[in-house]
Protein backbone atom coordinates (compact mmCIF):
# COMPACT_ATOMS: atom_id res chain seq x y z
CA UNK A 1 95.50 113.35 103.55
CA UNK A 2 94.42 109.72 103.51
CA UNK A 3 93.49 108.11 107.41
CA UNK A 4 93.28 104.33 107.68
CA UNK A 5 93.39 102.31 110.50
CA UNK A 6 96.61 103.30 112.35
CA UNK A 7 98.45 104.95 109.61
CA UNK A 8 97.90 108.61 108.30
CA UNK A 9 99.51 109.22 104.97
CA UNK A 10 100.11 112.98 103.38
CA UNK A 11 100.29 113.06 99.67
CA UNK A 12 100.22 115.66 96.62
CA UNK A 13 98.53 112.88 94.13
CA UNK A 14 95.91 113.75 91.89
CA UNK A 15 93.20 111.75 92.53
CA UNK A 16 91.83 109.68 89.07
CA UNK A 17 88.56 108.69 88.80
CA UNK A 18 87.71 104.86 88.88
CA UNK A 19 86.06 105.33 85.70
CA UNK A 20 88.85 104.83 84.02
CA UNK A 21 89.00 100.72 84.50
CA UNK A 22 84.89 100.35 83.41
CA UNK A 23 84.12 98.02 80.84
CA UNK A 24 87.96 96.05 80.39
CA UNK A 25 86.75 93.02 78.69
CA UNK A 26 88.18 89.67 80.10
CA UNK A 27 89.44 87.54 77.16
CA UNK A 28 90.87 84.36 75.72
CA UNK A 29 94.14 85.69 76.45
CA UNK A 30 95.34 86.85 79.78
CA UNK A 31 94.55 90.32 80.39
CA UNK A 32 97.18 92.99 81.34
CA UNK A 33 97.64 93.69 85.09
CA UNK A 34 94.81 95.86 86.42
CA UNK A 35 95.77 96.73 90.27
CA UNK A 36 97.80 93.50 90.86
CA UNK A 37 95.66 90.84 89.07
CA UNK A 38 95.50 89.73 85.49
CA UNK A 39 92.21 87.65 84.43
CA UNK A 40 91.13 85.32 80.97
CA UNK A 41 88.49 82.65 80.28
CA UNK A 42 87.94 79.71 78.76
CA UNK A 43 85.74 76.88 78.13
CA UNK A 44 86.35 74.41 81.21
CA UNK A 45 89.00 70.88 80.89
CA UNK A 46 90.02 69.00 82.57
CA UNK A 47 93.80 70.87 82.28
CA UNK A 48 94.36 73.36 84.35
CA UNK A 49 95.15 76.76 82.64
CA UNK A 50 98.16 77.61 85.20
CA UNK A 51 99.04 76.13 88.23
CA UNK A 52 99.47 79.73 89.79
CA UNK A 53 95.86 81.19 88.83
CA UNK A 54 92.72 80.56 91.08
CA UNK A 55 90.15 79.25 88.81
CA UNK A 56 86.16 80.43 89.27
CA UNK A 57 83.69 77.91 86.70
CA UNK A 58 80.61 79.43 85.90
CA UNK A 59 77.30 79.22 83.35
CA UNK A 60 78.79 80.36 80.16
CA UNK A 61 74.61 81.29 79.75
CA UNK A 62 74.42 83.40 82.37
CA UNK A 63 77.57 85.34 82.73
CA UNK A 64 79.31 85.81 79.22
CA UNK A 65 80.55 88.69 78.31
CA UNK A 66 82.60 89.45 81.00
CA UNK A 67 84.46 92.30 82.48
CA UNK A 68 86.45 93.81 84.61
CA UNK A 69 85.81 97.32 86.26
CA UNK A 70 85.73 99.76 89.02
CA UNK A 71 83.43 100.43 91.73
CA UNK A 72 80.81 102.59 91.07
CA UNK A 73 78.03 103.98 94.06
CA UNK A 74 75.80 101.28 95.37
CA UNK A 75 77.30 98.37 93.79
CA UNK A 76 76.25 95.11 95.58
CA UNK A 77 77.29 91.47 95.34
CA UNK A 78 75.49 88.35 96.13
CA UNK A 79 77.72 86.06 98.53
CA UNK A 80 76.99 82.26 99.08
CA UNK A 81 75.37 81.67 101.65
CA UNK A 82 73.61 85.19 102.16
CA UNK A 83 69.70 86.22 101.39
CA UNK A 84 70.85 89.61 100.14
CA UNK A 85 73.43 90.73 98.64
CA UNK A 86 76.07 93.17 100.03
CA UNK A 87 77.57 97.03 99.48
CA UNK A 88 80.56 96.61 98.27
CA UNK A 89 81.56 99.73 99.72
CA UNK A 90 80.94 98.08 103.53
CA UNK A 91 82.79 94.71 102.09
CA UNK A 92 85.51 96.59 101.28
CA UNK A 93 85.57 98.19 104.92
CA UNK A 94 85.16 94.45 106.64
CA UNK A 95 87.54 93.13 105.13
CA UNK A 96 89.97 95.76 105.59
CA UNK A 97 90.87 97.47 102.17
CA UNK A 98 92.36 100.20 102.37
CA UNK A 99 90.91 103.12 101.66
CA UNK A 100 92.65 104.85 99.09
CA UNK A 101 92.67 101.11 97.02
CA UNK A 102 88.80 101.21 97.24
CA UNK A 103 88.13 102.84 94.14
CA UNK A 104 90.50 100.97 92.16
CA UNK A 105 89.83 97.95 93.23
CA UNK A 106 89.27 95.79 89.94
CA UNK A 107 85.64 93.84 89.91
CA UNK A 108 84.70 91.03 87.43
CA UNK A 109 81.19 91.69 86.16
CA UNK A 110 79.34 89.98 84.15
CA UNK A 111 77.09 91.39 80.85
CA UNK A 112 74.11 92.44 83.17
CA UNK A 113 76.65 94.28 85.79
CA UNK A 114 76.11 91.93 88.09
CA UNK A 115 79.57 91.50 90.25
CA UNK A 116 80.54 87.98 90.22
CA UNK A 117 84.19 88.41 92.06
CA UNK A 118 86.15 90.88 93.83
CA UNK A 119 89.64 89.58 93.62
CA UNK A 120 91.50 89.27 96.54
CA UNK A 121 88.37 89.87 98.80
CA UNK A 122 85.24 87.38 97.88
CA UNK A 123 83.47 85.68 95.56
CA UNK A 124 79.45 86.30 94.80
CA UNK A 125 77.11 83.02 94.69
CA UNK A 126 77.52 82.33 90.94
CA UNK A 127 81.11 80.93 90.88
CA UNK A 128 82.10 77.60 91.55
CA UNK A 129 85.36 76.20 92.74
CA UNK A 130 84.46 73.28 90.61
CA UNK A 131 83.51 72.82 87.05
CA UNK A 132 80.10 71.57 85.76
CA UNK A 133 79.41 70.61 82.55
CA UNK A 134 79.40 72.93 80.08
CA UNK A 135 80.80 75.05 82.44
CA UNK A 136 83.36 77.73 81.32
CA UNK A 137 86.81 78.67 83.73
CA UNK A 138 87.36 82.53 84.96
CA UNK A 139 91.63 82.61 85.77
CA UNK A 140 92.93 85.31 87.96
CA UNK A 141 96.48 85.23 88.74
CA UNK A 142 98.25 87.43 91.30
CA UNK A 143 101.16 89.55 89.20
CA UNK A 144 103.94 91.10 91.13
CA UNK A 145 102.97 94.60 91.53
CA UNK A 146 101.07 96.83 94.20
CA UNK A 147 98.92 94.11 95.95
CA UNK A 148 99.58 93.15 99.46
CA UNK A 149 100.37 89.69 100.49
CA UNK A 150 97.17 89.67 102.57
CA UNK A 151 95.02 89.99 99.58
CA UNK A 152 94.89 86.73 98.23
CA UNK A 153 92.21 85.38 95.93
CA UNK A 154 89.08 84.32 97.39
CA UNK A 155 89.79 85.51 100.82
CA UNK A 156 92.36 82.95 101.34
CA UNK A 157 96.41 82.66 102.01
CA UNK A 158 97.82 81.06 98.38
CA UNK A 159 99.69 78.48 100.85
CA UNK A 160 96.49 76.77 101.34
């Protein structure tokens, strides 16, 4: 039995662990659809990759290799504007996730397993919405599938 806000859901499902998403490496090529989303980078132009995806820039130095995995206990992220980072467990409950996506919820991290973006849902400090130089361009696209409209990239409608 799953409880979420007002709805109570009965179900026979075996339960899978997250563990099963760690360590998807995030490519040249666009990556296939982990819960909803498919991902690449590339070095920054001025082009933009697709007109659909939500581009992130970050320091190819400080982030490369990265990846895309789920949550494990006491991950944290760093958001702008905050002096510490985080759970991702209680971002996940503030912004309304629900509960049985929690686990499965696909997280960029970076080579140090430092989150860097929770699509749908926030972005930490180190992404920009625009490019430096030398900067390098994270693309996440939304792929028909089993997101909710709600969940848009960056906390934000796609009609903005």
């Amino acid at each position: 039995m799953v409880r979420q806000y007002d709805e109570v859901e009965f179900s026979h499902a075996i339960s899978v662990p997250a563990d099963r998403e760690l360590g998807v490496p995030i490519a040249s090529g666009w990556s296939r659809p982990i819960k909803g989303f498919s991902f690449q980078i590339s070095e920054a132009k001025k082009e933009p990759l697709e007109n659909t995806a939500e581009m992130w820039y970050f320091s190819p130095d400080d982030h490369i290799p990265l990846s895309v995995r789920g949550r494990k206990k006491g991950d944290r992220i760093q958001l702008p504007g905050m002096q510490s980072p985080k759970k991702i467990s209680r971002l996940m409950i503030d912004e309304k996730l629900p509960a049985p996506d929690r686990d499965w919820w696909p997280l960029i991290v970076n080579g140090n397993d430092e989150i860097l973006l929770v699509p749908g849902i926030r972005s930490s400090s180190w992404l920009r919405r625009h490019p430096r130089e030398g900067d390098w361009v994270l693309a996440v696209r939304s792929v028909s599938g089993d997101t909710k409209s709600y969940y848009n990239l960056g906390g934000y409608h796609a009609t903005e």
